[in-house]
Protein backbone atom coordinates (compact mmCIF):
# COMPACT_ATOMS: atom_id res chain seq x y z
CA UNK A 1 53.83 -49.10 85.68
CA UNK A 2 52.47 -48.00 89.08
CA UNK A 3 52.18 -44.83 90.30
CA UNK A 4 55.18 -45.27 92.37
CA UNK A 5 57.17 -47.24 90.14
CA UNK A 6 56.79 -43.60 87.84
CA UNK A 7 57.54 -41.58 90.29
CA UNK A 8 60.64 -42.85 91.50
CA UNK A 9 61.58 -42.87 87.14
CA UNK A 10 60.95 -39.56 87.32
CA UNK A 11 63.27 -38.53 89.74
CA UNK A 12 65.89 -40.46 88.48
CA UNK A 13 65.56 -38.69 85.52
CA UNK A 14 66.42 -35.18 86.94
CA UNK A 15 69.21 -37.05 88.44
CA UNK A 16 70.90 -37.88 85.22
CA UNK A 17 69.80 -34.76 83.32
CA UNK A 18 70.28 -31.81 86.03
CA UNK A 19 73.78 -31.62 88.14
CA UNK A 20 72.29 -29.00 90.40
CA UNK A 21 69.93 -32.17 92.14
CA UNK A 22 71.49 -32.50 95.35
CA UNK A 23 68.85 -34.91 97.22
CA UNK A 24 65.16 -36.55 96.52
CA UNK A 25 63.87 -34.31 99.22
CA UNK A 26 65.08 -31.12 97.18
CA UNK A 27 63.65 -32.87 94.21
CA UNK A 28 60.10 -33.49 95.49
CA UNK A 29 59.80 -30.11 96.85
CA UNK A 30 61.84 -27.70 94.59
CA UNK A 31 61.48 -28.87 90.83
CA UNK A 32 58.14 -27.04 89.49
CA UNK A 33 58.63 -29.02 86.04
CA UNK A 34 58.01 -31.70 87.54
CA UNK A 35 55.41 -30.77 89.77
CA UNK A 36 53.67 -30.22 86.68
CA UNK A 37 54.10 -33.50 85.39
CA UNK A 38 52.21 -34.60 87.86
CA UNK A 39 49.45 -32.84 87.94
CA UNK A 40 48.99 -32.88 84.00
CA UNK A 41 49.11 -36.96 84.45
CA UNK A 42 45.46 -36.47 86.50
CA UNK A 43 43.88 -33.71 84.50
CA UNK A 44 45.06 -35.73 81.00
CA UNK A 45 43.05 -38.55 82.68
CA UNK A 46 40.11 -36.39 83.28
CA UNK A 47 40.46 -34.92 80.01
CA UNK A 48 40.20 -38.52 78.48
CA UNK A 49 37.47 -39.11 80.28
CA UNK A 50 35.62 -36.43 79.16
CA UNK A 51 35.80 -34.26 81.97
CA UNK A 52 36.66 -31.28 80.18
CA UNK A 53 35.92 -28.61 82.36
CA UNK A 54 37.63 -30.18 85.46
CA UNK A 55 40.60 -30.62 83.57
CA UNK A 56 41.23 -27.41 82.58
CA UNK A 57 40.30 -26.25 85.75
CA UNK A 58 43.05 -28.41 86.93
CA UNK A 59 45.62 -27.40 84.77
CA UNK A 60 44.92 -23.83 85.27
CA UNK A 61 45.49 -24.53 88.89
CA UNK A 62 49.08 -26.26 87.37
CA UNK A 63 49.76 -22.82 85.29
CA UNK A 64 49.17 -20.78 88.72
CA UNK A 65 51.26 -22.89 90.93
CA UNK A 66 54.47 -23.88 88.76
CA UNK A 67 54.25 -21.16 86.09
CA UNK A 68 53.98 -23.76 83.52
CA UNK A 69 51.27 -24.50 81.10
CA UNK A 70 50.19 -27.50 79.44
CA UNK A 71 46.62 -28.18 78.11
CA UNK A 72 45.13 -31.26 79.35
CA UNK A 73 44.73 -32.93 75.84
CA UNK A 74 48.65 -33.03 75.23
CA UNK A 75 50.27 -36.57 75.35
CA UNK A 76 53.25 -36.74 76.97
CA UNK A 77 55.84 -40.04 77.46
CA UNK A 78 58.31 -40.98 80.22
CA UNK A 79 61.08 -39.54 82.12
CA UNK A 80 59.96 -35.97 80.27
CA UNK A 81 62.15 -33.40 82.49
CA UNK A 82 60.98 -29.59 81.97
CA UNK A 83 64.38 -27.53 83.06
CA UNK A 84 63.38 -24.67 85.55
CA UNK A 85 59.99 -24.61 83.75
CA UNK A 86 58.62 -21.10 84.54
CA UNK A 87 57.04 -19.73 81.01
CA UNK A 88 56.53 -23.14 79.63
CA UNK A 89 53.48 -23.96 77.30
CA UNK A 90 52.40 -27.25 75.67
CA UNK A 91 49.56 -27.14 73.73
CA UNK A 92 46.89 -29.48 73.55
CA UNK A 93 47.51 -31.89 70.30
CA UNK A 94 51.52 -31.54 70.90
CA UNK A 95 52.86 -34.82 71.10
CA UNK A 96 55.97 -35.81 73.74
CA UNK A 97 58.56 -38.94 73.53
CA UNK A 98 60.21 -40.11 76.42
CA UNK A 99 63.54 -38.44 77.49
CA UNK A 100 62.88 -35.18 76.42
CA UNK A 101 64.01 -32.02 77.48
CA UNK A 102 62.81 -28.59 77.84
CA UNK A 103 64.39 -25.53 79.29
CA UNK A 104 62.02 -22.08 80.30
CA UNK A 105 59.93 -20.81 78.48
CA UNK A 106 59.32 -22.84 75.65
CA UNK A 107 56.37 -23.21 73.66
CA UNK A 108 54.77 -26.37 71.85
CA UNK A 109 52.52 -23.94 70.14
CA UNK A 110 50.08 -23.84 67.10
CA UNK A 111 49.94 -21.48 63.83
CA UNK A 112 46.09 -21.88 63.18
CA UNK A 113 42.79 -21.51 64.92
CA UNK A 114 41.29 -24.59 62.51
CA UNK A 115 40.76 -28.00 64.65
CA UNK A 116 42.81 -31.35 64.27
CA UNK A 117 46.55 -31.62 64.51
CA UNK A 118 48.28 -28.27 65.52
CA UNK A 119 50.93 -28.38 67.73
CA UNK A 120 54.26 -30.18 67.28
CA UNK A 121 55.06 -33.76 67.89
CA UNK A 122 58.44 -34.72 69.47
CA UNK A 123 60.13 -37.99 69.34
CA UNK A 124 62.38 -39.83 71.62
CA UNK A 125 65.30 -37.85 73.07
CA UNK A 126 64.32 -33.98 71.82
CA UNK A 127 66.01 -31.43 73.90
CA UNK A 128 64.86 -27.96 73.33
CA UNK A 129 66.61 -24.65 74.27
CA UNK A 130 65.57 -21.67 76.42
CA UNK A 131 63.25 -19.62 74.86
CA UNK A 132 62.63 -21.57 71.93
CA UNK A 133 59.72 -21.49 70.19
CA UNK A 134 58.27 -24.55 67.89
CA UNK A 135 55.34 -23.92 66.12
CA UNK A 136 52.49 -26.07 63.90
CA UNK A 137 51.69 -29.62 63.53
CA UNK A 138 55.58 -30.61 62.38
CA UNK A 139 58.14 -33.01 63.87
CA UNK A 140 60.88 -33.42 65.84
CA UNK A 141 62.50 -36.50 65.09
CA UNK A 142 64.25 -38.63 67.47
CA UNK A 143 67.36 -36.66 68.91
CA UNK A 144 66.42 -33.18 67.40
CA UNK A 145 67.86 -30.44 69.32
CA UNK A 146 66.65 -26.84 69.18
CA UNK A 147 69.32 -23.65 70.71
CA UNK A 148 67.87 -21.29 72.91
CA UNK A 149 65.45 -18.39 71.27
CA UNK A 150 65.01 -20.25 67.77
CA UNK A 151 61.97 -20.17 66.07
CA UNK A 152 61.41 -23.54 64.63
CA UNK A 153 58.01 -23.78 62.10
CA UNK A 154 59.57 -26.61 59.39
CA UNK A 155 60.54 -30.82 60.65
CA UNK A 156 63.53 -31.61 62.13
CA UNK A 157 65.42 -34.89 61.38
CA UNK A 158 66.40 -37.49 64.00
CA UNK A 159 69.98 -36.13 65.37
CA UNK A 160 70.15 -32.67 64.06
CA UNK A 161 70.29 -29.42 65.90
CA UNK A 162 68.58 -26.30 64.86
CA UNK A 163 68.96 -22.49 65.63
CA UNK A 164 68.15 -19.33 64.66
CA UNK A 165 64.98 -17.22 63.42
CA UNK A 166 63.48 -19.23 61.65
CA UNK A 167 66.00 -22.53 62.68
CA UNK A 168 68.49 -23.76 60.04
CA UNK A 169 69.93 -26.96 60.82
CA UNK A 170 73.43 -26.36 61.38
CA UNK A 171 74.66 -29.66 63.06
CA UNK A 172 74.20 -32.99 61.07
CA UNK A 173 75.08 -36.73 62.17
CA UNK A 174 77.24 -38.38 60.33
CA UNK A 175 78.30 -42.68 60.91
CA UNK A 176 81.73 -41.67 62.39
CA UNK A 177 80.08 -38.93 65.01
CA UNK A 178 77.50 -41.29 65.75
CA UNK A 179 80.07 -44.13 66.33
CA UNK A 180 82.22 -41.92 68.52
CA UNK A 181 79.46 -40.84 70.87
CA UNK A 182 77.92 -43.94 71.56
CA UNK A 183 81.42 -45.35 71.70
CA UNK A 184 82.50 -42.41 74.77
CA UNK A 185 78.65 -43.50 76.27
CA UNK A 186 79.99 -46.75 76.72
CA UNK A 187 83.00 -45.85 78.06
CA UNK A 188 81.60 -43.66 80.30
CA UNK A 189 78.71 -46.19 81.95
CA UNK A 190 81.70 -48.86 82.29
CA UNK A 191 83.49 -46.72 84.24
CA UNK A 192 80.72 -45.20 86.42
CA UNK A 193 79.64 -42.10 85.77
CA UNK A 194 77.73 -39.97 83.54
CA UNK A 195 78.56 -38.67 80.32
CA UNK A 196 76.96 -35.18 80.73
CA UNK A 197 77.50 -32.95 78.13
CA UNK A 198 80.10 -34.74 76.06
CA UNK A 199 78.61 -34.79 72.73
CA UNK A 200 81.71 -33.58 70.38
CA UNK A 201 79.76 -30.15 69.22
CA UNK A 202 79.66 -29.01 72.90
CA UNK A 203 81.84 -26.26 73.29
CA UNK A 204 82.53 -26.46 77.01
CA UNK A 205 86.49 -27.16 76.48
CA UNK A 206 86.11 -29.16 80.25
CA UNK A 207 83.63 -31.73 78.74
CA UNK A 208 85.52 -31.92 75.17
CA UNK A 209 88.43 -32.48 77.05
CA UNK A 210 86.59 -35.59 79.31
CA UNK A 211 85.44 -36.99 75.67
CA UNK A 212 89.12 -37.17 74.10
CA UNK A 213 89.98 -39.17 77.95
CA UNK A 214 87.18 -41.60 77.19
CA UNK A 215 88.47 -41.97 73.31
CA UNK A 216 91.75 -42.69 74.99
CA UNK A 217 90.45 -45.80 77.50
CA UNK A 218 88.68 -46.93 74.41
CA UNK A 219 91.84 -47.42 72.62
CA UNK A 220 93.69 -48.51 75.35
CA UNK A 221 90.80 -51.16 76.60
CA UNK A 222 91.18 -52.73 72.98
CA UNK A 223 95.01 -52.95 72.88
CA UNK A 224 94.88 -54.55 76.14
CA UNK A 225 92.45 -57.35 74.82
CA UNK A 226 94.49 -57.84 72.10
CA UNK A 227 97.47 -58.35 73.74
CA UNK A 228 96.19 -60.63 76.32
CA UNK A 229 94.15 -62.49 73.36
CA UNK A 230 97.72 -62.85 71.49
CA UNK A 231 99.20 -64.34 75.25
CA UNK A 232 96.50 -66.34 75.90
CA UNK A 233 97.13 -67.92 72.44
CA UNK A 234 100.80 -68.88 73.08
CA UNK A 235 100.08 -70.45 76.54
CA UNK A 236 100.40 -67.54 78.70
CA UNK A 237 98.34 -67.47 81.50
CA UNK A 238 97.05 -63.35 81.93
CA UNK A 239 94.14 -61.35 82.27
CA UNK A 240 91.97 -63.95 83.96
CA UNK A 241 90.56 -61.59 86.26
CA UNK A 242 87.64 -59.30 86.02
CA UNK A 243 88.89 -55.34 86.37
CA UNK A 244 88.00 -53.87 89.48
CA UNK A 245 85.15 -50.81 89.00
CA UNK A 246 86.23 -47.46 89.56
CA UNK A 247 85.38 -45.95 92.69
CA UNK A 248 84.22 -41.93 92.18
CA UNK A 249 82.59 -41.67 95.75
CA UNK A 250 85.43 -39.79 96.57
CA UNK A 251 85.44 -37.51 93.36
CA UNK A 252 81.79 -36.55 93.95
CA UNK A 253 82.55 -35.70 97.89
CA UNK A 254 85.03 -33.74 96.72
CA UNK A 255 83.12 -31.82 94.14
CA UNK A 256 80.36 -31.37 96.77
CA UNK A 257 83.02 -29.66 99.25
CA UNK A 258 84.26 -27.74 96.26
CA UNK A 259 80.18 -26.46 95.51
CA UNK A 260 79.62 -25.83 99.43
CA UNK A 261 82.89 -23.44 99.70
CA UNK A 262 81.70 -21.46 96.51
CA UNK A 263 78.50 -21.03 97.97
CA UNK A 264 79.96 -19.81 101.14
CA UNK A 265 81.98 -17.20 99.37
CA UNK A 266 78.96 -16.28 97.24
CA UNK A 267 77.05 -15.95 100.25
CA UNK A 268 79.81 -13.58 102.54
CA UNK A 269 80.63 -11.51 99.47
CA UNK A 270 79.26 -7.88 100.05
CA UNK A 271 77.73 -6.08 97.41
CA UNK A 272 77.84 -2.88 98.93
CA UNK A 273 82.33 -2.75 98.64
C-alpha cells in the first residue's frame, strides 16, 4: 500500500472511530495520535535498518511534539487510532493489530529489565481505556477491551472486557451476544450509518435504545421476505423492486446545527454570573 493509499486509511479511520472529526483539514492538523503514527512509521524504518540512534532521536522528537511515546522497535498494524494521545507509551517489543484503539495515557509497558519479549501484544480490534495500564509480554486477544485506569498484567481472551486493579474479566461473549451484534452491524451498514457504540453492555441508554431499533428492522426485514417469498409462490407479482437507501444527509446537517448552537451557548455563557 502506498504512502498515500495509508494515509487516506488512516483518516478514515478517525472518521468511523471519533464523532468529534468534523473535516480532513481538522484531521491532518489537530489529531496528535496520529501525527505520531506517522512519524513512528519512519523512525520504525530506521530502526529496522539499523539506524538506532536516529530513530530514537526521531521518536524523541515524536514524544516532544505530540506528547506521545512509542519506541521505534514497536510493530504496529493498520488503521491504529490513539484517542487524544497525550501520556501515551508503547514500548519497544509491544505488538499492535489493526483497528485498535487507545485512549490517553496508556501504557504498553514491560515488568522486567531482562531482554527479549516484554511488552504486550494486541490483536485485531483491542480497544483500551483511559489510563489503563497493560503490563509484560501477555496478550490481548482479538476484541479484548480494557476500562479506563485498570491494571492489566495476566492474557485477555478474544471478546472480553477487563477492569479493575489488577483487571478481572467481567464481560464474556457468548453465541447469542455475538449473533446479535453482528446482526445490529448489519443492519446498521444497510441502512447507512454507523453503529457507534451499540454493543449491548454499553450503558449509554441513547445507543441501547438505537440497538433494540436495529433488532426491530431485523425482524421486520425477515417477515417482509417471507411474506413476499409466500406471494411470489402463489403467483403474486410483489417486491420486485430493490428498496430505496436511506437518505441521513439531512439527519447529520441537523446534528451539525444542533453541535454549532451548543457551542455558541458554551461560548456566550459567563463564568463570572
Amino acid at each position: 500500500m502506498g504512502v498515500i493509499a495509508r494515509i487516506k486509511e488512516d483518516i478514515e479511520s478517525i472518521y468511523h472511530r471519533d464523532p468529534a472529526a468534523n473535516s480532513t483539514l481538522e484531521i491532518l492538523f489537530n489529531y496528535p495520535g496520529m501525527h505520531a503514527i506517522w512519524i513512528h512509521r519512519v523512525s520504525h524504518k530506521l530502526w529496522l535498518a539499523k539506524w538506532h540512534f536516529t530513530a530514537r532521536c526521531l521518536s524523541t522528537f515524536s514524544r516532544w511534539l505530540t506528547g506521545v511515546e512509542i519506541h521505534p522497535g514497536a510493530t504496529i498494524g493498520r488503521r491504529f487510532f490513539i484517542d487524544h494521545g497525550m501520556g501515551v507509551v508503547i514500548g519497544e517489543t509491544a505488538e499492535i493489530g489493526d483497528d485498535c484503539t487507545l485512549y490517553h495515557s496508556v501504557t504498553l509497558g514491560g515488568t522486567t529489565w531482562q531482554a527479549g519479549k516484554r511488552h504486550p501484544t494486541l490483536g485485531n480490534n483491542v480497544v483500551i481505556g483511559a489510563g489503563a495500564k497493560v503490563l509484560g509480554p501477555i496478550t490481548m486477544h482479538d476484541g479484548a477491551r480494557v476500562g479506563s485506569n485498570s491494571v492489566v498484567v495476566k492474557d485477555v481472551a478474544s471478546d472480553h472486557t477487563v477492569v479493575g486493579i489488577p483487571g478481572r474479566v467481567v464481560a464474556s461473549p457468548t453465541n447469542q451476544s455475538k449473533e446479535k451484534n453482528e446482526r445490529r452491524t448489519e443492519m446498521a451498514k444497510k441502512y447507512g450509518f454507523d453503529a457507534y457504540a451499540v454493543s449491548p453492555d454499553n450503558p449509554d441508554p441513547v445507543a441501547n435504545a438505537i440497538g433494540q431499533m436495529l433488532d426491530h428492522m431485523h425482524l421486520m426485514d425477515s417477515k417482509v421476505q417471507e411474506l413476499c417469498q409466500a406471494i411470489q409462490q402463489m403467483g403474486g407479482d410483489v417486491c420486485t423492486k430493490k428498496l430505496p437507501e436511506l437518505n441521513v444527509d439531512a439527519f447529520d446537517e441537523a446534528e451539525r446545527n444542533a453541535a454549532s448552537h451548543r457551542k455558541q451557548e458554551i461560548d456566550q455563557f459567563d463564568p463570572s454570573i
